[in-house]
C-alpha atoms as a PDB file:
ATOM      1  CA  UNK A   1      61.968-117.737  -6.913  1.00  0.00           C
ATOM      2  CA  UNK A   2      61.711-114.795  -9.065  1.00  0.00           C
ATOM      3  CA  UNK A   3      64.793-113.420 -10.833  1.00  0.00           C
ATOM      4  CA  UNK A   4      62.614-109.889 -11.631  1.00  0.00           C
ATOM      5  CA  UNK A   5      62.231-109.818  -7.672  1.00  0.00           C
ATOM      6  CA  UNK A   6      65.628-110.187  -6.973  1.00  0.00           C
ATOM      7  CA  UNK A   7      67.183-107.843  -9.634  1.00  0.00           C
ATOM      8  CA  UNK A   8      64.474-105.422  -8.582  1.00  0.00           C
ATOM      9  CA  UNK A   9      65.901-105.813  -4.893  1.00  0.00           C
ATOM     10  CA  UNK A  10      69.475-105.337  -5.583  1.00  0.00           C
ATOM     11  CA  UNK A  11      68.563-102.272  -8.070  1.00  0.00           C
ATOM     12  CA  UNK A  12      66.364-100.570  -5.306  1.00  0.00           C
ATOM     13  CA  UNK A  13      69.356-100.949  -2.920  1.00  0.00           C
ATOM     14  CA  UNK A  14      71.520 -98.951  -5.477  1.00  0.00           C
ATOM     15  CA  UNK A  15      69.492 -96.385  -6.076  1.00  0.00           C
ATOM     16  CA  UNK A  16      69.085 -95.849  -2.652  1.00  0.00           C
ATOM     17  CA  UNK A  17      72.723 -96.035  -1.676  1.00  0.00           C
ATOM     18  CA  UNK A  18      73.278 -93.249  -4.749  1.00  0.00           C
ATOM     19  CA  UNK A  19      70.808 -91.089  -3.675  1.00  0.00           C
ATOM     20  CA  UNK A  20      72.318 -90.876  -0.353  1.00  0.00           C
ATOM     21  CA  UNK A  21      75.710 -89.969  -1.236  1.00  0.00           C
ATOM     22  CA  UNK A  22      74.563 -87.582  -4.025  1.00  0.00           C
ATOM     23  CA  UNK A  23      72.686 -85.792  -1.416  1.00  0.00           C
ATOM     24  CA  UNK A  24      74.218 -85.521   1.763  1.00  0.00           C
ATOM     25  CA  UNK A  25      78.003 -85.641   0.054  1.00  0.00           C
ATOM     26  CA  UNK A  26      54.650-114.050  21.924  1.00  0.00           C
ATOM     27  CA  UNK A  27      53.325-114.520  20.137  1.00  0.00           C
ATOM     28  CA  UNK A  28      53.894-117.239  22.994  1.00  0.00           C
ATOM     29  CA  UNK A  29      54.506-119.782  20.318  1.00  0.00           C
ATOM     30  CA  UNK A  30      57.634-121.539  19.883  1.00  0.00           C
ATOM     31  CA  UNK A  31      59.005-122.613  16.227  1.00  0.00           C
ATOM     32  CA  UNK A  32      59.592-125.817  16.888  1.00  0.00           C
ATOM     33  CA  UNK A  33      58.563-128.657  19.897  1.00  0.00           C
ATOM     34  CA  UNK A  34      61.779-129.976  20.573  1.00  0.00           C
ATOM     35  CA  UNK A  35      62.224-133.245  22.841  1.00  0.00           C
ATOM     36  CA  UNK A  36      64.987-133.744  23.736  1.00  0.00           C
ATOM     37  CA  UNK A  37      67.459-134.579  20.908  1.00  0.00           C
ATOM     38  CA  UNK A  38      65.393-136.325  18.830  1.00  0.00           C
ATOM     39  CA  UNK A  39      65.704-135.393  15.119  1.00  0.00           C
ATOM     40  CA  UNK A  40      62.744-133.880  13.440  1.00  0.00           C
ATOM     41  CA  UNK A  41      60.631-135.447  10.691  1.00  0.00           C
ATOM     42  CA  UNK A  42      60.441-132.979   7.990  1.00  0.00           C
ATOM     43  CA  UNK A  43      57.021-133.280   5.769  1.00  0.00           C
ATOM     44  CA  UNK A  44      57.278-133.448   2.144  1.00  0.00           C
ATOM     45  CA  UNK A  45      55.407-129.701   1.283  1.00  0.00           C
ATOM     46  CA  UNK A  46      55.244-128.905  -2.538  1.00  0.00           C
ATOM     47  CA  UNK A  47      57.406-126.303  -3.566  1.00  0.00           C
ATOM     48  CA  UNK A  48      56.505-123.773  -6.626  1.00  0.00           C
ATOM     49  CA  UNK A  49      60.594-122.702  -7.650  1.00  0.00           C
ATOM     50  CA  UNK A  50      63.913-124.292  -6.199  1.00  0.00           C
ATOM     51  CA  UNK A  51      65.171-121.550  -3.417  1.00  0.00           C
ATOM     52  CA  UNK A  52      67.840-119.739  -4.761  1.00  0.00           C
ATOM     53  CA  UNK A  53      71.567-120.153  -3.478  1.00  0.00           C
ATOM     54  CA  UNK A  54      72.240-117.023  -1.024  1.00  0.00           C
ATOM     55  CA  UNK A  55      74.917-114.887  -2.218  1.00  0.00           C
ATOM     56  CA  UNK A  56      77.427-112.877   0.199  1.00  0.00           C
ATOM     57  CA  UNK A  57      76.194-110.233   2.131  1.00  0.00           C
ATOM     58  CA  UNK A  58      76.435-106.899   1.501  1.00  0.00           C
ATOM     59  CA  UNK A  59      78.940-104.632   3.316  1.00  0.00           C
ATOM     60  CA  UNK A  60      77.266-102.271   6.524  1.00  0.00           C
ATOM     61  CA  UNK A  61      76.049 -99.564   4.406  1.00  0.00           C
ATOM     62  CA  UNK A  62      76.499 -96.211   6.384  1.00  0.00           C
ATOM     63  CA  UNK A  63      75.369 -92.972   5.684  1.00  0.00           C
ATOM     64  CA  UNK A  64      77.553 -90.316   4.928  1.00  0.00           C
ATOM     65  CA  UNK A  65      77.763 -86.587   6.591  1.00  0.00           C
ATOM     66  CA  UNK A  66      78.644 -83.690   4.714  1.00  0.00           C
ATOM     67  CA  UNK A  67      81.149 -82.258   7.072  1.00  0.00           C
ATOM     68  CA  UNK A  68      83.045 -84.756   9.418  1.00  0.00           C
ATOM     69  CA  UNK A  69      82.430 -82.148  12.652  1.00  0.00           C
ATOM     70  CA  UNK A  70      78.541 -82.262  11.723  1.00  0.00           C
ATOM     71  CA  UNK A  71      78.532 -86.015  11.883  1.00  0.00           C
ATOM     72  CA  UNK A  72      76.661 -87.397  15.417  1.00  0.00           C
ATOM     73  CA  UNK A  73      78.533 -89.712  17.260  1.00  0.00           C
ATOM     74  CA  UNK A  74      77.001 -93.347  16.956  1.00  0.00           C
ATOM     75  CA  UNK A  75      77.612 -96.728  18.496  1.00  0.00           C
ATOM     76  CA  UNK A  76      77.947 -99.032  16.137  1.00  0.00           C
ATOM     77  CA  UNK A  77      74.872-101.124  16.722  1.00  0.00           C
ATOM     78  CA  UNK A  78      73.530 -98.133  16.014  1.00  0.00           C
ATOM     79  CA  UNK A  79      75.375 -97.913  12.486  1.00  0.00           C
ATOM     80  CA  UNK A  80      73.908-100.816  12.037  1.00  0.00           C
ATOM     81  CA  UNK A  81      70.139-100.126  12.535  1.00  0.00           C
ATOM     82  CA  UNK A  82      70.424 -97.258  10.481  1.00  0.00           C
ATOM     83  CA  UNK A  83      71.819 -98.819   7.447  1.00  0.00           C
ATOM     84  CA  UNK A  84      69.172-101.595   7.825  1.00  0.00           C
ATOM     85  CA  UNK A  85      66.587 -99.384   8.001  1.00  0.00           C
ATOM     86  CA  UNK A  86      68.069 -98.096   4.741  1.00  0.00           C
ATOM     87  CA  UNK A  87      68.009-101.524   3.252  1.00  0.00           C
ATOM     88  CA  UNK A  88      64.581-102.187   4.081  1.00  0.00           C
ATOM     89  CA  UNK A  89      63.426 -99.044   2.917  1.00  0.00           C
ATOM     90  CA  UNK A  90      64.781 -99.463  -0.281  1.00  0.00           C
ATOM     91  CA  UNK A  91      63.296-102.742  -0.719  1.00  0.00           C
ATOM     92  CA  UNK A  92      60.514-103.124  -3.524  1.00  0.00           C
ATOM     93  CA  UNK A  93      56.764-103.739  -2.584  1.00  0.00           C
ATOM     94  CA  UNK A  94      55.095-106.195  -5.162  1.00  0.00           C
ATOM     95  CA  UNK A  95      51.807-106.266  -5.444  1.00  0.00           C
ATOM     96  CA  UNK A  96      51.720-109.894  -6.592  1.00  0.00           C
ATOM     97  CA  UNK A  97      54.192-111.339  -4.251  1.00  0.00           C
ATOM     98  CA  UNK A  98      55.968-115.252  -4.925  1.00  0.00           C
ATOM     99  CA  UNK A  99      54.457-117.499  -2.962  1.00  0.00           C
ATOM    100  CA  UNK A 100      57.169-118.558  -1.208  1.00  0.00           C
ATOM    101  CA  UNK A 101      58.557-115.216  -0.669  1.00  0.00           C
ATOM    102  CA  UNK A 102      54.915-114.385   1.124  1.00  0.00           C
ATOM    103  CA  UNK A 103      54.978-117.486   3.252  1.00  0.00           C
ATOM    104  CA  UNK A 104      57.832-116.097   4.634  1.00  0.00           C
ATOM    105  CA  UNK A 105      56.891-112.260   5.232  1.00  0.00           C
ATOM    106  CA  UNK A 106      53.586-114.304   6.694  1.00  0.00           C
ATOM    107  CA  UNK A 107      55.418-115.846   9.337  1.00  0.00           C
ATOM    108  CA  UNK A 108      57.834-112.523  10.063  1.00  0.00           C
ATOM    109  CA  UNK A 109      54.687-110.736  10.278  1.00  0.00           C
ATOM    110  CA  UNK A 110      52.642-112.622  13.155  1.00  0.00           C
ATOM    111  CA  UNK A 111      55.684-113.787  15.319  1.00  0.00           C
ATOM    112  CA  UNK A 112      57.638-110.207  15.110  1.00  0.00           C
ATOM    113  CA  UNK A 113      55.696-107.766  13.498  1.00  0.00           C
ATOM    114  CA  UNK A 114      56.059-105.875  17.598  1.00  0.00           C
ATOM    115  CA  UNK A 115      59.828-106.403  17.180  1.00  0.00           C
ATOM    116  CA  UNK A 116      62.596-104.075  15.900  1.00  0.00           C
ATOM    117  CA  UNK A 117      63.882-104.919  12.359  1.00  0.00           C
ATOM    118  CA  UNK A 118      66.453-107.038  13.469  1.00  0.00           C
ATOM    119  CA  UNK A 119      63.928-109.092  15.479  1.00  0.00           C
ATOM    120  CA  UNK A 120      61.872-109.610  12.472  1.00  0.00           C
ATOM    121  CA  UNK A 121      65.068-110.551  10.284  1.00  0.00           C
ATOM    122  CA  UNK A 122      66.401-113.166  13.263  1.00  0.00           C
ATOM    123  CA  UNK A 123      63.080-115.074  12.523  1.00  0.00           C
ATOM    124  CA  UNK A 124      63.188-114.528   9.144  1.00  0.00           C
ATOM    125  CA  UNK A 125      66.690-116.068   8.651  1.00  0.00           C
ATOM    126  CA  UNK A 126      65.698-118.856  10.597  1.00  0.00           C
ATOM    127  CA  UNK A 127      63.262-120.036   8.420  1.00  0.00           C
ATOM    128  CA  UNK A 128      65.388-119.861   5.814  1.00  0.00           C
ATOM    129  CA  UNK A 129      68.347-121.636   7.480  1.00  0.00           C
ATOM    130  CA  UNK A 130      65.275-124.375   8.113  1.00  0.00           C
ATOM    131  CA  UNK A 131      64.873-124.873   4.713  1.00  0.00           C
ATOM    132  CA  UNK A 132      68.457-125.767   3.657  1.00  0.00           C
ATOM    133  CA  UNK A 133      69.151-127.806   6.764  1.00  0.00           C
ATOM    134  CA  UNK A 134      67.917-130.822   5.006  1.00  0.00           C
ATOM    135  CA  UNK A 135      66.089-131.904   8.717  1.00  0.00           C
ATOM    136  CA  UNK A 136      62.523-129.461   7.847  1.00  0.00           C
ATOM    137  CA  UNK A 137      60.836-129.414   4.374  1.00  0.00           C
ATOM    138  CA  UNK A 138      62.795-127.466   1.589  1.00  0.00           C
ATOM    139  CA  UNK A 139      60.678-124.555   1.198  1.00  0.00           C
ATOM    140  CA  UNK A 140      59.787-121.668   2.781  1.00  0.00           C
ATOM    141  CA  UNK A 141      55.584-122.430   2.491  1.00  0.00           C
ATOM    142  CA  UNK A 142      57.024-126.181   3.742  1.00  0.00           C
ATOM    143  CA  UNK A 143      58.646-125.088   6.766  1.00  0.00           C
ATOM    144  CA  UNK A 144      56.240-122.616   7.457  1.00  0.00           C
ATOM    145  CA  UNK A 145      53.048-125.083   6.863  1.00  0.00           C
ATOM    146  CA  UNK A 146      54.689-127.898   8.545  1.00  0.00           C
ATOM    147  CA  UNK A 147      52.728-129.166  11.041  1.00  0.00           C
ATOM    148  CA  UNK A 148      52.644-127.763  15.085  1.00  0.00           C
ATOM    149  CA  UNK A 149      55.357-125.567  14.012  1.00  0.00           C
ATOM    150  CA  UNK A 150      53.725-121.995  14.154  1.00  0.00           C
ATOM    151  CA  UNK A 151      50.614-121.226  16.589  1.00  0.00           C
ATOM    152  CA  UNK A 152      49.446-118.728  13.854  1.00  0.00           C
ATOM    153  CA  UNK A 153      48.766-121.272  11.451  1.00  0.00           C
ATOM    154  CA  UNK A 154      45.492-122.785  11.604  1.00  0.00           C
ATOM    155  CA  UNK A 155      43.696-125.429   9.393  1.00  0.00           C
ATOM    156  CA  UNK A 156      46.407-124.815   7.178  1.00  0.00           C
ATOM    157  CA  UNK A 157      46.508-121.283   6.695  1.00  0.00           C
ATOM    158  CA  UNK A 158      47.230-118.083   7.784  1.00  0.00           C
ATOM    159  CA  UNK A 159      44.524-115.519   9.436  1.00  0.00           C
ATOM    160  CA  UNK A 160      44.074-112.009   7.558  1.00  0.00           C
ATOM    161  CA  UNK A 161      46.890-109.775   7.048  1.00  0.00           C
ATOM    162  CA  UNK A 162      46.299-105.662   6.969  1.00  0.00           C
ATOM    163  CA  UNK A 163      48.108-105.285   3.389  1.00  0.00           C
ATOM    164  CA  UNK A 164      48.148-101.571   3.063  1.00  0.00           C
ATOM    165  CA  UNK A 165      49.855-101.560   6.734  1.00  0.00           C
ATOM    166  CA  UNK A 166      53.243-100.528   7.846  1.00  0.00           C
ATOM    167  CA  UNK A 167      53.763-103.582   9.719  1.00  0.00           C
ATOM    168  CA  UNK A 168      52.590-105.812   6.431  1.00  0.00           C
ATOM    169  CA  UNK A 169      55.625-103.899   3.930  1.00  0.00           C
ATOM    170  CA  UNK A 170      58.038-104.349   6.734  1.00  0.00           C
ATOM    171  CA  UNK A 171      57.811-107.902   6.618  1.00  0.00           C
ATOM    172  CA  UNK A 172      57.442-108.201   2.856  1.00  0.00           C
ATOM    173  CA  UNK A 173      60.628-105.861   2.930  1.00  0.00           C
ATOM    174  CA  UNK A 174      62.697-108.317   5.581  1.00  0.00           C
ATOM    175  CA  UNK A 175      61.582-111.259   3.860  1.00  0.00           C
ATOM    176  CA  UNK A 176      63.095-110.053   0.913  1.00  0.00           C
ATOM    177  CA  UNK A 177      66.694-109.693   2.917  1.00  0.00           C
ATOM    178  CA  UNK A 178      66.345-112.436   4.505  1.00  0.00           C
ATOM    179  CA  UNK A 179      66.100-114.635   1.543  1.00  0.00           C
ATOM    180  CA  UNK A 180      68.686-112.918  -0.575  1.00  0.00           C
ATOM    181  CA  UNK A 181      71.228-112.668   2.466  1.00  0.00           C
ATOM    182  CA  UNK A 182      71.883-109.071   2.107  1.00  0.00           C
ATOM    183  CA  UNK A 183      72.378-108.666   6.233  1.00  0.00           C
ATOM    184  CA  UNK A 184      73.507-110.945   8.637  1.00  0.00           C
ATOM    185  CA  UNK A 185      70.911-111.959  11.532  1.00  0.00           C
ATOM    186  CA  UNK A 186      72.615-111.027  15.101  1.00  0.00           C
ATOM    187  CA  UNK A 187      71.663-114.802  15.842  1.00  0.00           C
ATOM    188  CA  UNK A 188      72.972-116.099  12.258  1.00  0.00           C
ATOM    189  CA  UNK A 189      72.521-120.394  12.135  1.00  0.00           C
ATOM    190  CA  UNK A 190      69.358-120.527  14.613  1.00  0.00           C
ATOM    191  CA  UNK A 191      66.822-123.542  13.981  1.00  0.00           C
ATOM    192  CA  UNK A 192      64.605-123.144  16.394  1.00  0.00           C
ATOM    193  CA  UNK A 193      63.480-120.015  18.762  1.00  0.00           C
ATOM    194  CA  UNK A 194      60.312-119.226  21.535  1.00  0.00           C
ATOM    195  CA  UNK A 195      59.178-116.425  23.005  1.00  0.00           C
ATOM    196  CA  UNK A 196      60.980-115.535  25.969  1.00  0.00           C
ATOM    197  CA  UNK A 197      58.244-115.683  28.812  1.00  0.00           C
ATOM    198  CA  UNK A 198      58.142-119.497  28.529  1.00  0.00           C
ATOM    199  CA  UNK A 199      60.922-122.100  29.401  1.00  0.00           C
ATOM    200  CA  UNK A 200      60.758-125.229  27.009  1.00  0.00           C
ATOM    201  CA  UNK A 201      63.588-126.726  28.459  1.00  0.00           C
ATOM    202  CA  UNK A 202      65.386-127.201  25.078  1.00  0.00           C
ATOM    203  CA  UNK A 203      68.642-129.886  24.816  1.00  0.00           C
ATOM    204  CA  UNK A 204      69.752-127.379  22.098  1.00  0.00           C
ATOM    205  CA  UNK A 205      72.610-124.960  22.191  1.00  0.00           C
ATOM    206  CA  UNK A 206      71.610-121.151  22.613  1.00  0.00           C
ATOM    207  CA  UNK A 207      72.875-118.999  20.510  1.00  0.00           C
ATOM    208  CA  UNK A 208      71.194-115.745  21.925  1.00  0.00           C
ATOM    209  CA  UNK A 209      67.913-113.708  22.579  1.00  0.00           C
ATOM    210  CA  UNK A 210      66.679-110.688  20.619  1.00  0.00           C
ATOM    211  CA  UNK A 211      63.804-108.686  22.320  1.00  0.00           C
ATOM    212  CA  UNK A 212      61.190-110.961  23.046  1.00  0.00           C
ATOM    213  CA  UNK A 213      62.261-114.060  21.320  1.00  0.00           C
ATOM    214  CA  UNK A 214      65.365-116.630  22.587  1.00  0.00           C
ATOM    215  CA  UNK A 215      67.081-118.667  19.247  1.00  0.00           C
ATOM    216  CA  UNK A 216      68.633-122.203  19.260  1.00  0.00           C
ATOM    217  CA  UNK A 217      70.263-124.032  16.871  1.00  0.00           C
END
């Protein structure tokens, strides 16, 4: 995975953070067919770069008032979709995106792009928790590609994507969190997840449901 991306990342985050206190100082698929118990044959998918190792996340970052009376009185989920709506805006937009980094905005994009951002980042994070579990292939293009997996995957590929859309740069923006670690997914550890109008009848334990979407690991 590219270095440049990630410096780029962590150097838009900064900026961002600065300018703030300078100034204001389902889809109806499921991700995976589970029966039962039964362990899950990962298929050997080429990968183009060794995923880098996820460093800690960053603190909540919270945006500053200029007088403490001014300030509005927020929950703190709330705190918390603000400042991740400040992460993702601060996020870079490549034109030429890593492959692996757009397999992975790909799949946040056609099984959440309807979701809030912390929907989107819950299914981001668990395709990156897939890929270091050592049980699905090693990549993110592996355990995106990986056979009956994702509905939106046909013949091997994805359909069209609207680029220039708002949707599109979200996802290209969460991917890019959810593969450096920079925020924790409310369902942190999930494997597996389906929309929440169907009931798979899953052996697995449930570790909670965001929006439309219910995540296992």
């Amino acid at each position: 995975m590219s270095k440049k991306l990630h410096r780029a990342s962590a150097f838009a985050v900064a900026a961002m953070i600065g300018t703030i206190i300078f100034s204001a100082n389902g889809s109806g698929a499921s991700a995976q067919n589970v029966a039962h118990d039964a362990p899950v044959q990962a298929v050997n998918q080429p990968t183009e770069a060794p995923i880098q190792a996820l460093p800690q996340p960053f603190p909540v970052l919270t945006i500053p008032n200029a007088r403490d009376d001014a300030a509005p009185v927020l929950e703190a989920p709330q705190l918390r979709a603000v400042s991740l709506q400040v992460l993702v805006a601060a996020q870079p937009q490549p034109i030429d995106l890593p492959r692996e980094i757009n397999c992975l905005a790909g799949a946040i994009y056609f099984e959440a792009k309807s979701e809030s951002l912390a929907g989107q980042l819950a299914v981001g994070r668990v395709i990156v928790a897939r890929s270091k579990s050592g049980r699905f292939p090693n990549s993110y293009c592996g355990v995106v590609y990986q056979p009956s997996q994702f509905s939106f995957v046909r013949g091997g590929g994805m359909p069209g994507i609207a680029r220039t859309s708002r949707q599109w740069k979200n996802a290209v923006a969460i991917a890019q969190i959810a593969h450096t670690g920079t925020w924790r997914s409310p369902v942190e550890g999930a494997l597996y997840f389906h929309a929440a109008y169907v009931s798979p009848g899953w052996h697995l334990k449930r570790v909670g449901r965001i929006e439309n979407h219910v995540f296992y690991r």
